[in-house]
N, C-alpha and C. Protein backbone atom coordinates (compact mmCIF):
# COMPACT_ATOMS: atom_id res chain seq x y z
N UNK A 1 83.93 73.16 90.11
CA UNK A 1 84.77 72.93 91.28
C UNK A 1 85.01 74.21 92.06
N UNK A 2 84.87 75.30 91.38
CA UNK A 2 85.34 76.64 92.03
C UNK A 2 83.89 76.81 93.34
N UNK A 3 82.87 76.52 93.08
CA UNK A 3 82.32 76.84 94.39
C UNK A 3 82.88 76.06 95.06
N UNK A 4 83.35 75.06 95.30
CA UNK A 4 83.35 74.18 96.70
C UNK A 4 85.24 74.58 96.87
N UNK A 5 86.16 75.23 96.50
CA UNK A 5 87.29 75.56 97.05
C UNK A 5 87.09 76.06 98.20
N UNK A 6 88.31 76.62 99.03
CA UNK A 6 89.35 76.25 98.82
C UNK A 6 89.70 74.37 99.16
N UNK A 7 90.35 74.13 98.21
CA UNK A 7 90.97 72.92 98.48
C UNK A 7 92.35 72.17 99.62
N UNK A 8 92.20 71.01 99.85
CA UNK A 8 93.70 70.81 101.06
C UNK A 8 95.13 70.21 99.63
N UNK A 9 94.12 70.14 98.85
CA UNK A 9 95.23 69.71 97.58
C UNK A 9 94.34 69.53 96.33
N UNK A 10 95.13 69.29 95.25
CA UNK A 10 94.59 69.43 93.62
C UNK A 10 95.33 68.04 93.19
N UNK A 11 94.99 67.61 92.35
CA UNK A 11 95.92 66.62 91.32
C UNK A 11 95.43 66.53 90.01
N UNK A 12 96.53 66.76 88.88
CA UNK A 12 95.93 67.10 87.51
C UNK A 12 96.12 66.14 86.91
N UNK A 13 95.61 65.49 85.99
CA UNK A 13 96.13 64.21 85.49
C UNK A 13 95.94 64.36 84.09
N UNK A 14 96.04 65.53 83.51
CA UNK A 14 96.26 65.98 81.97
C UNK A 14 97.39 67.24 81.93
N UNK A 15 98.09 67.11 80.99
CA UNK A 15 99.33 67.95 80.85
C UNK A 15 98.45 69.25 80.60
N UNK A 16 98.93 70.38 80.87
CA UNK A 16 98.69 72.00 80.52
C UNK A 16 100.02 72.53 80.29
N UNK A 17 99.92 73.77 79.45
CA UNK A 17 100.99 74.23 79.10
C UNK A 17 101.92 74.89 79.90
N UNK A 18 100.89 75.34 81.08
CA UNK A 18 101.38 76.19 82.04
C UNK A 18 100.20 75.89 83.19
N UNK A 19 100.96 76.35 84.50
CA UNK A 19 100.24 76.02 85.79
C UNK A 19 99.41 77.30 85.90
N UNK A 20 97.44 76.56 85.63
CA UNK A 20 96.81 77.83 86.00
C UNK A 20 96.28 78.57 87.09
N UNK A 21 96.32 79.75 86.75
CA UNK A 21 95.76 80.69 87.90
C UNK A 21 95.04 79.97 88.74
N UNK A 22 93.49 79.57 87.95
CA UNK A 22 92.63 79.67 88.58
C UNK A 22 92.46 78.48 89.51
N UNK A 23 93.56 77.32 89.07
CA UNK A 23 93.63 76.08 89.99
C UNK A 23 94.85 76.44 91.00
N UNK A 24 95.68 77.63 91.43
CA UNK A 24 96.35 77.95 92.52
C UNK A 24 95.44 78.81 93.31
N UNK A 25 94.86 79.51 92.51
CA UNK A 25 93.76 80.42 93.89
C UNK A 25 92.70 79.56 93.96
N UNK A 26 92.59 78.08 93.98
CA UNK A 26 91.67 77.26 94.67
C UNK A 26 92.17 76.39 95.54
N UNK A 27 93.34 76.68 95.78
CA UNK A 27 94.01 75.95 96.93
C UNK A 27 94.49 76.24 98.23
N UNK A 28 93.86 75.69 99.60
CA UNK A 28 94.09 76.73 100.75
C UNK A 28 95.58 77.26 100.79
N UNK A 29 95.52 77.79 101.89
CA UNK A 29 97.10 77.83 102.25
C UNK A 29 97.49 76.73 102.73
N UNK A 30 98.65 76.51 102.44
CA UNK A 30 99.36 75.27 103.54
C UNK A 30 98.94 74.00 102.56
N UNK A 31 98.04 74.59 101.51
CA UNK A 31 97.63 73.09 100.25
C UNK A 31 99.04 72.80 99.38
N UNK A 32 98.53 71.40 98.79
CA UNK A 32 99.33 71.40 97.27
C UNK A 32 98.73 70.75 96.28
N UNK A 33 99.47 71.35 95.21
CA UNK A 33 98.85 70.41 93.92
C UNK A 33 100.00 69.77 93.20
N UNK A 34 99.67 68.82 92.65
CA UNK A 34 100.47 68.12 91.33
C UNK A 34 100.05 68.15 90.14
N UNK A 35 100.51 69.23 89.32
CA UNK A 35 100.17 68.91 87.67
C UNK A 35 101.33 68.56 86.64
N UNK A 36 101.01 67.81 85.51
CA UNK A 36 101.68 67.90 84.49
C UNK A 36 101.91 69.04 83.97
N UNK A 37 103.26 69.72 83.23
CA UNK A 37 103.37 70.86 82.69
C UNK A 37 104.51 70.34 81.63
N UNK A 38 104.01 70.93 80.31
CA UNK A 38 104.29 70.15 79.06
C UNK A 38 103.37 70.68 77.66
N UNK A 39 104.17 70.20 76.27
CA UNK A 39 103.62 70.25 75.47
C UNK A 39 102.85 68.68 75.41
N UNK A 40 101.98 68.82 74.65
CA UNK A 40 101.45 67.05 73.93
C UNK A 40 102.27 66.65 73.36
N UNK A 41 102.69 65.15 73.62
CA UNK A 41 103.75 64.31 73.00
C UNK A 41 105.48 64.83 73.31
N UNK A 42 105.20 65.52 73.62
CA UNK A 42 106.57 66.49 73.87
C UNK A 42 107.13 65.79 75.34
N UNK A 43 108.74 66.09 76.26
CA UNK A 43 108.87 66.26 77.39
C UNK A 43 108.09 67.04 78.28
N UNK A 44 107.68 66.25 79.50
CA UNK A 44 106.41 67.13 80.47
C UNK A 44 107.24 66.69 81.89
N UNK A 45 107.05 68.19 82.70
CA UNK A 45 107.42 67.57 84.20
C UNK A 45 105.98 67.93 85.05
N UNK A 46 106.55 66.77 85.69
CA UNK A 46 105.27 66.75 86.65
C UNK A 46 105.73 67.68 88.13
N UNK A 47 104.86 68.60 87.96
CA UNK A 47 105.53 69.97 89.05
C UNK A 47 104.47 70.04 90.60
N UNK A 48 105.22 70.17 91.80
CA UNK A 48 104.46 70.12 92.82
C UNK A 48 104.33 71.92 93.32
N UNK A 49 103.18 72.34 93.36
CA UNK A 49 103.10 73.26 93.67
C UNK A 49 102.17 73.76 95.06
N UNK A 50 103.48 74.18 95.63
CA UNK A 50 102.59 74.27 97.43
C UNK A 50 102.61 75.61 97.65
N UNK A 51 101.53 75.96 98.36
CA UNK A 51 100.73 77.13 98.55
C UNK A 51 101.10 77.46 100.08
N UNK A 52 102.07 78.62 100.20
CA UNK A 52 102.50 78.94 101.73
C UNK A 52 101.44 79.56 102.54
N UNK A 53 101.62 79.35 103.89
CA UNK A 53 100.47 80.41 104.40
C UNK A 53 100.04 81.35 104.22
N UNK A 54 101.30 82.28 103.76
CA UNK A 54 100.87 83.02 103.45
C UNK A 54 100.15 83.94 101.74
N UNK A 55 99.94 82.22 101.01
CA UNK A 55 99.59 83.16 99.90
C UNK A 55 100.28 82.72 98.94
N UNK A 56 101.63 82.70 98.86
CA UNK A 56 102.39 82.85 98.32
C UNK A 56 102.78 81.21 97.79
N UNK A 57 103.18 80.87 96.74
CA UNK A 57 103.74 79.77 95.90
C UNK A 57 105.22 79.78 95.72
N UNK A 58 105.33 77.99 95.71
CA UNK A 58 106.65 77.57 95.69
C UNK A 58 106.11 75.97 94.40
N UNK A 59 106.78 76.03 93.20
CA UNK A 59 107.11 74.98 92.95
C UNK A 59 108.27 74.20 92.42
N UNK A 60 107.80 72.78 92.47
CA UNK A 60 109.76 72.07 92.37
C UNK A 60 108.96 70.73 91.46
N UNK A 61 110.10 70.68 90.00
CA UNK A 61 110.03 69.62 89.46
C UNK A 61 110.47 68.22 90.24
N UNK A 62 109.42 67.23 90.08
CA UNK A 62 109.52 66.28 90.76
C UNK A 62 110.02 64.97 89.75
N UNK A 63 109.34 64.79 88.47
CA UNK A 63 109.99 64.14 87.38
C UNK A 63 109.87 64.25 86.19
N UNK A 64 110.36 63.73 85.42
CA UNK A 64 109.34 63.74 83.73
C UNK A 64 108.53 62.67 83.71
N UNK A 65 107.17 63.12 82.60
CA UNK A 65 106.13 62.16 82.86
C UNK A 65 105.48 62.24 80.94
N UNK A 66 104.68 61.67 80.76
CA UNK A 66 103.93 62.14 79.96
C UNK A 66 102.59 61.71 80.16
N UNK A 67 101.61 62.53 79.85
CA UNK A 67 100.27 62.62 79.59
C UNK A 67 99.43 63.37 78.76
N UNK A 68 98.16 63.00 78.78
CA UNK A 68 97.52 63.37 77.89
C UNK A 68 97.33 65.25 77.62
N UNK A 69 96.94 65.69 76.43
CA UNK A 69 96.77 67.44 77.20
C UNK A 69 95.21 67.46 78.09
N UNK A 70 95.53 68.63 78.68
CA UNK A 70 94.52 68.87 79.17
C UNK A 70 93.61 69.88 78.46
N UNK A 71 92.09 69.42 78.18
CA UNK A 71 90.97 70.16 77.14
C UNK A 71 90.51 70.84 78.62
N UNK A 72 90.14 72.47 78.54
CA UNK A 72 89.21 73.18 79.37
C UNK A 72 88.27 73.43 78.82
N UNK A 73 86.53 73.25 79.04
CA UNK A 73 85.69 73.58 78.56
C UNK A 73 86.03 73.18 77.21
N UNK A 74 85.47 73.97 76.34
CA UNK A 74 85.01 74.02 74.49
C UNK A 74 86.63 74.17 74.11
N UNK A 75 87.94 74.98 74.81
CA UNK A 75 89.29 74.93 74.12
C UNK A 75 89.72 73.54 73.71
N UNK A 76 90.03 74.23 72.86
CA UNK A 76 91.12 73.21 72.13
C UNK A 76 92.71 72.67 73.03
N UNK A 77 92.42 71.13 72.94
CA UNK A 77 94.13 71.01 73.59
C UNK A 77 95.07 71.67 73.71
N UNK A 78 95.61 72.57 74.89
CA UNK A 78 97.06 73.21 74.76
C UNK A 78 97.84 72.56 74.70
């Protein structure tokens, strides 16, 4: 996916432990994304994270959710 960024938005549909780098610096400015952020089986909020013009990030819990974790490549579920 990284060649064809920047993106006008993202949507994650597997929990991660934390919101990554490399899916905020693939999002234009003025984009957003929605990911799960959470342990597995645990409480997870689903966090909107918008990308200002200038660069810069803002995100705001929107609810609790649960989902699956998210596997990257060969890692193991965080």
């Amino acid at each position: 996916m990284e060649g064809e960024s920047p993106f006008d938005a993202i949507i994650v549909t597997a929990a991660a432990t934390h919101i990554p780098q490399s899916l905020v610096d693939q999002l234009k400015p003025g984009a957003r994304m929605v990911i799960p952020i959470g342990l597995p089986q645990m409480y997870q909020e689903l966090m909107l994270v918008a990308k200002g013009k200038g660069g810069t990030t803002h995100t705001d819990s929107v609810l609790g959710v649960s989902f699956v974790p998210l596997v990257v490549g060969d890692e193991e579920p965080n």
